[in-house]
N, C-alpha and C. Protein backbone atom coordinates (compact mmCIF):
# COMPACT_ATOMS: atom_id res chain seq x y z
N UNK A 1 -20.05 17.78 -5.29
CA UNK A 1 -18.87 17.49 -4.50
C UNK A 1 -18.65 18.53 -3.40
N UNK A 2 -19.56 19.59 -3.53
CA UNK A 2 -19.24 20.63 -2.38
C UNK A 2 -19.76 20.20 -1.10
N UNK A 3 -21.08 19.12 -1.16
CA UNK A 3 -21.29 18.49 0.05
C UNK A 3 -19.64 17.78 0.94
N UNK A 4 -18.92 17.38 0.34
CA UNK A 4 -17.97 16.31 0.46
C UNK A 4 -16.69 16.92 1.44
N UNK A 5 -16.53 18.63 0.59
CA UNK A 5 -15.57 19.21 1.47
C UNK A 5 -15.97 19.89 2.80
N UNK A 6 -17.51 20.02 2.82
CA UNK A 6 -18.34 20.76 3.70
C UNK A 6 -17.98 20.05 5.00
N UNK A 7 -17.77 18.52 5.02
CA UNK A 7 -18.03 17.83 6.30
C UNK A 7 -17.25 17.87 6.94
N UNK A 8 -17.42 17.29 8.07
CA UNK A 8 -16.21 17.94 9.53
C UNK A 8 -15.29 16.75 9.16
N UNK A 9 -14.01 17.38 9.56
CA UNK A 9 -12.62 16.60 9.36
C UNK A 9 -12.95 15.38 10.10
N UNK A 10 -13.30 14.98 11.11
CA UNK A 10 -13.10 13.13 11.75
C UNK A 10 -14.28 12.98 10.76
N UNK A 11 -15.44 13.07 10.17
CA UNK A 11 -16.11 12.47 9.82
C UNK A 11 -15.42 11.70 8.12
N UNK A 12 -14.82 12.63 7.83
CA UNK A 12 -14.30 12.34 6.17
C UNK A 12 -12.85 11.08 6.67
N UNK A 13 -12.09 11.34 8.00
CA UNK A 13 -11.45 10.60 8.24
C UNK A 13 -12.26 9.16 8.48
N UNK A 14 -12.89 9.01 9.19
CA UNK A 14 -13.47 7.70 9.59
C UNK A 14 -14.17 7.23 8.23
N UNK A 15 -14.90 8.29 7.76
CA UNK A 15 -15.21 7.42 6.28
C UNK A 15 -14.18 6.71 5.05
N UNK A 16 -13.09 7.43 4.99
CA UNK A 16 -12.00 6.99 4.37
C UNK A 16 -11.33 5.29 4.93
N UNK A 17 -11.24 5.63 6.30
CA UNK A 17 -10.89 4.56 6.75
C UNK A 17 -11.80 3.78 6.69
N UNK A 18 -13.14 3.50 7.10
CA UNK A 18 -13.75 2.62 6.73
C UNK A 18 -14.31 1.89 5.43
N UNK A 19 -13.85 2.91 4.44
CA UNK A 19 -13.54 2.75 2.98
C UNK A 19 -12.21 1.63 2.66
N UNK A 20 -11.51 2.17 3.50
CA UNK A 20 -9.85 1.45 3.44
C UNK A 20 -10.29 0.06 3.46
N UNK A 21 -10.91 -0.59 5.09
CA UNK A 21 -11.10 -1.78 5.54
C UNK A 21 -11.86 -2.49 4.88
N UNK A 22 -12.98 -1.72 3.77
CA UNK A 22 -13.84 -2.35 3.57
C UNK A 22 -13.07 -2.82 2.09
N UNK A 23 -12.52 -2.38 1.54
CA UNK A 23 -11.78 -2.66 0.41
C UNK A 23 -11.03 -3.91 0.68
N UNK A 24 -9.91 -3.83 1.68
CA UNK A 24 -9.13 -4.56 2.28
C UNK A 24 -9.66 -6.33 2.50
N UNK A 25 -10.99 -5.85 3.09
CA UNK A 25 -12.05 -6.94 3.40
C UNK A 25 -12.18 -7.74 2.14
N UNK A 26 -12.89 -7.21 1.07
CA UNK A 26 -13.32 -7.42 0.03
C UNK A 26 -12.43 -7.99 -1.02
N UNK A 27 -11.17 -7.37 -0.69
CA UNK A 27 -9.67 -8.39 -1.82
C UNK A 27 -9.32 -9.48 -0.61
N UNK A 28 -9.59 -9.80 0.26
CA UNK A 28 -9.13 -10.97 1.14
C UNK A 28 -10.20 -12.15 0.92
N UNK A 29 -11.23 -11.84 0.46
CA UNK A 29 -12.35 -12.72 0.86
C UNK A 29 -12.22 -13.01 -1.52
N UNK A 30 -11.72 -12.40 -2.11
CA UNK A 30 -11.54 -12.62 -3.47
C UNK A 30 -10.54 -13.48 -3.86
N UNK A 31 -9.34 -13.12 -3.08
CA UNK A 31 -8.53 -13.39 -3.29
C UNK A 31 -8.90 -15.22 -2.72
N UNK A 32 -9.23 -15.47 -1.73
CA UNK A 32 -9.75 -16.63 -0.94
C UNK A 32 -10.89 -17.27 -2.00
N UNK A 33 -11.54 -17.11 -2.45
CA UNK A 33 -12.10 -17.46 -3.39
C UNK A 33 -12.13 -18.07 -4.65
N UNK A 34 -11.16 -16.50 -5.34
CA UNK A 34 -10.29 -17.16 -6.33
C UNK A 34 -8.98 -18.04 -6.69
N UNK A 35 -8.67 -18.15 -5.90
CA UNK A 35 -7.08 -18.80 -5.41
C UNK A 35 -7.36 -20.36 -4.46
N UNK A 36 -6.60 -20.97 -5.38
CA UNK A 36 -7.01 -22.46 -4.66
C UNK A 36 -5.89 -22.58 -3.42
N UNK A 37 -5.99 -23.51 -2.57
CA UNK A 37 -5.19 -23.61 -1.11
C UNK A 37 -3.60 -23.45 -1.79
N UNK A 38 -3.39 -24.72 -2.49
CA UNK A 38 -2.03 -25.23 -3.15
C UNK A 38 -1.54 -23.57 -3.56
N UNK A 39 -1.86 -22.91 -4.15
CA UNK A 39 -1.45 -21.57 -5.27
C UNK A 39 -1.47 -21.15 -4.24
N UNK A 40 -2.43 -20.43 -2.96
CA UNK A 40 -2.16 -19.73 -2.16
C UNK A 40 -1.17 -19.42 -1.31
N UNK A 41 -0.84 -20.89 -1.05
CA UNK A 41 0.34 -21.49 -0.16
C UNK A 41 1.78 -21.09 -0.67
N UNK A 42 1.36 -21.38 -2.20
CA UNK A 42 2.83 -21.14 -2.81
C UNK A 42 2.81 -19.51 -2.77
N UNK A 43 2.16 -18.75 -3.02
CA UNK A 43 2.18 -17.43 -2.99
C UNK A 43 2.90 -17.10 -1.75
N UNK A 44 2.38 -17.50 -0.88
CA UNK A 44 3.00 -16.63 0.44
C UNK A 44 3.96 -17.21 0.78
N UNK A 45 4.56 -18.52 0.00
CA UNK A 45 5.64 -18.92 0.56
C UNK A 45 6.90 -18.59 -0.13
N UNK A 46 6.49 -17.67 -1.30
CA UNK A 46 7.70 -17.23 -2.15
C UNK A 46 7.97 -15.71 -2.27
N UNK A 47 6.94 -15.28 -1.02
CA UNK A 47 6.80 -13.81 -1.09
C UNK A 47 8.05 -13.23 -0.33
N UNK A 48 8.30 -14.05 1.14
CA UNK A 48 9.66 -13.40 1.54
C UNK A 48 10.93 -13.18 0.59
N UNK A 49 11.39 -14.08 -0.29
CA UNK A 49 12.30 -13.88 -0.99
C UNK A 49 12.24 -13.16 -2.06
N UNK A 50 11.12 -12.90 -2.49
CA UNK A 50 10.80 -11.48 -3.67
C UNK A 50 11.32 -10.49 -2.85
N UNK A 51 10.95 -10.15 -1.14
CA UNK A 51 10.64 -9.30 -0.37
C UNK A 51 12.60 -8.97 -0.63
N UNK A 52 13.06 -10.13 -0.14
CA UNK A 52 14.50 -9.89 0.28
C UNK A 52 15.36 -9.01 -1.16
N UNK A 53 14.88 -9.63 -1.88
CA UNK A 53 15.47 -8.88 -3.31
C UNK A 53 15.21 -7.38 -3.97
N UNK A 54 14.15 -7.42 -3.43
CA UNK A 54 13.64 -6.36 -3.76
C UNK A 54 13.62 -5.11 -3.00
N UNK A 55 14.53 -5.43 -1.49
CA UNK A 55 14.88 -4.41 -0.41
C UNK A 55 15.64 -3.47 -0.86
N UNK A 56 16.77 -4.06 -1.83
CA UNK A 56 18.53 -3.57 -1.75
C UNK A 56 17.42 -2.54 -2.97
N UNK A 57 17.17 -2.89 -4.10
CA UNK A 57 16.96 -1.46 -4.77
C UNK A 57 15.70 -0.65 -4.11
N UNK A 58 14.68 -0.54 -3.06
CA UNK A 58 13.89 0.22 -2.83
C UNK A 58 14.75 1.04 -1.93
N UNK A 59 16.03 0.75 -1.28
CA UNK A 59 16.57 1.59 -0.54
C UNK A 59 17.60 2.53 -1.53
N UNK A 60 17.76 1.83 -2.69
CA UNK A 60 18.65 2.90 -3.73
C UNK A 60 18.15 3.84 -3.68
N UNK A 61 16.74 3.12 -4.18
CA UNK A 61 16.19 4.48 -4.92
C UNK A 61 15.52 5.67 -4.28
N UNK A 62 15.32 5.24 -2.77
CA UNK A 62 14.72 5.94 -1.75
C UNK A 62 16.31 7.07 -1.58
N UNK A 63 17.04 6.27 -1.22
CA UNK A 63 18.29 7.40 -0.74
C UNK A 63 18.47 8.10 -2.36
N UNK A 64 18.48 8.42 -3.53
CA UNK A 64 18.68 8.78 -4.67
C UNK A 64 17.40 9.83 -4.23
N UNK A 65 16.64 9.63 -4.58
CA UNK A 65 15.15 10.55 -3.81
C UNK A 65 15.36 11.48 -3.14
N UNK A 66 15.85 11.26 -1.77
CA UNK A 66 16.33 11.93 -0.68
C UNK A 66 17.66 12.87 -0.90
N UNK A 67 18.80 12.59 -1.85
CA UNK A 67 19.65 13.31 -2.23
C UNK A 67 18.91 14.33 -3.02
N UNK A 68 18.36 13.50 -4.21
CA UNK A 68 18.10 15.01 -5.45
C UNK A 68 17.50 16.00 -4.50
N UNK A 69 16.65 15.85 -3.74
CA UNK A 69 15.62 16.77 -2.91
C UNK A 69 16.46 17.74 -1.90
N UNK A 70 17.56 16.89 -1.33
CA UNK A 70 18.31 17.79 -0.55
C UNK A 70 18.92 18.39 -1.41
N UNK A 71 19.55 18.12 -2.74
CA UNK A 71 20.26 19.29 -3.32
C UNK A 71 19.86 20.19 -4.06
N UNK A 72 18.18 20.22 -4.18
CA UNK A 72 17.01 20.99 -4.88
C UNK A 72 17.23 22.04 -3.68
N UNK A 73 17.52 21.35 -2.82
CA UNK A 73 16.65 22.78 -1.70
C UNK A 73 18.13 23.33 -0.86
N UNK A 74 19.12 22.53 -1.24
CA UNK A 74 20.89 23.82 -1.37
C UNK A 74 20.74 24.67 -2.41
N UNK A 75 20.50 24.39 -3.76
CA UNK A 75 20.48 24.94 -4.84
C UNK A 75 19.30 26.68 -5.14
């Protein structure tokens, strides 16, 4: 693994990222595969309203986050 930290910073960046896409690639073309049209359809068509519900507590818990941390670092 000492080869790994040796390499120049854009090179480990571009490999990561092209790691990212290629992953990305690879669950799109699975997911397309495994998933028939009908199921797919319904998937993405019930995803906004998970989305909407699921806003009000990611912002709780984000601002709850953001408090403890500010009062870690008054304290």
């Amino acid at each position: 693994m000492n080869w790994l930290s040796s390499l120049p910073l854009w090179t480990t960046v571009v490999g990561w990222l092209g790691l990212a896409v290629l992953v990305a690639l690879v669950r799109r073309l699975a997911i397309r595969a495994l998933v028939t049209a009908a199921e797919y359809d319904d998937a993405y068509s019930a995803r906004p309203s998970r989305r909407r519900t699921a806003m009000p507590a990611n912002a709780s818990h984000i601002s709850r986050c953001a408090l403890l941390t500010v009062m870690s670092a008054v304290s």
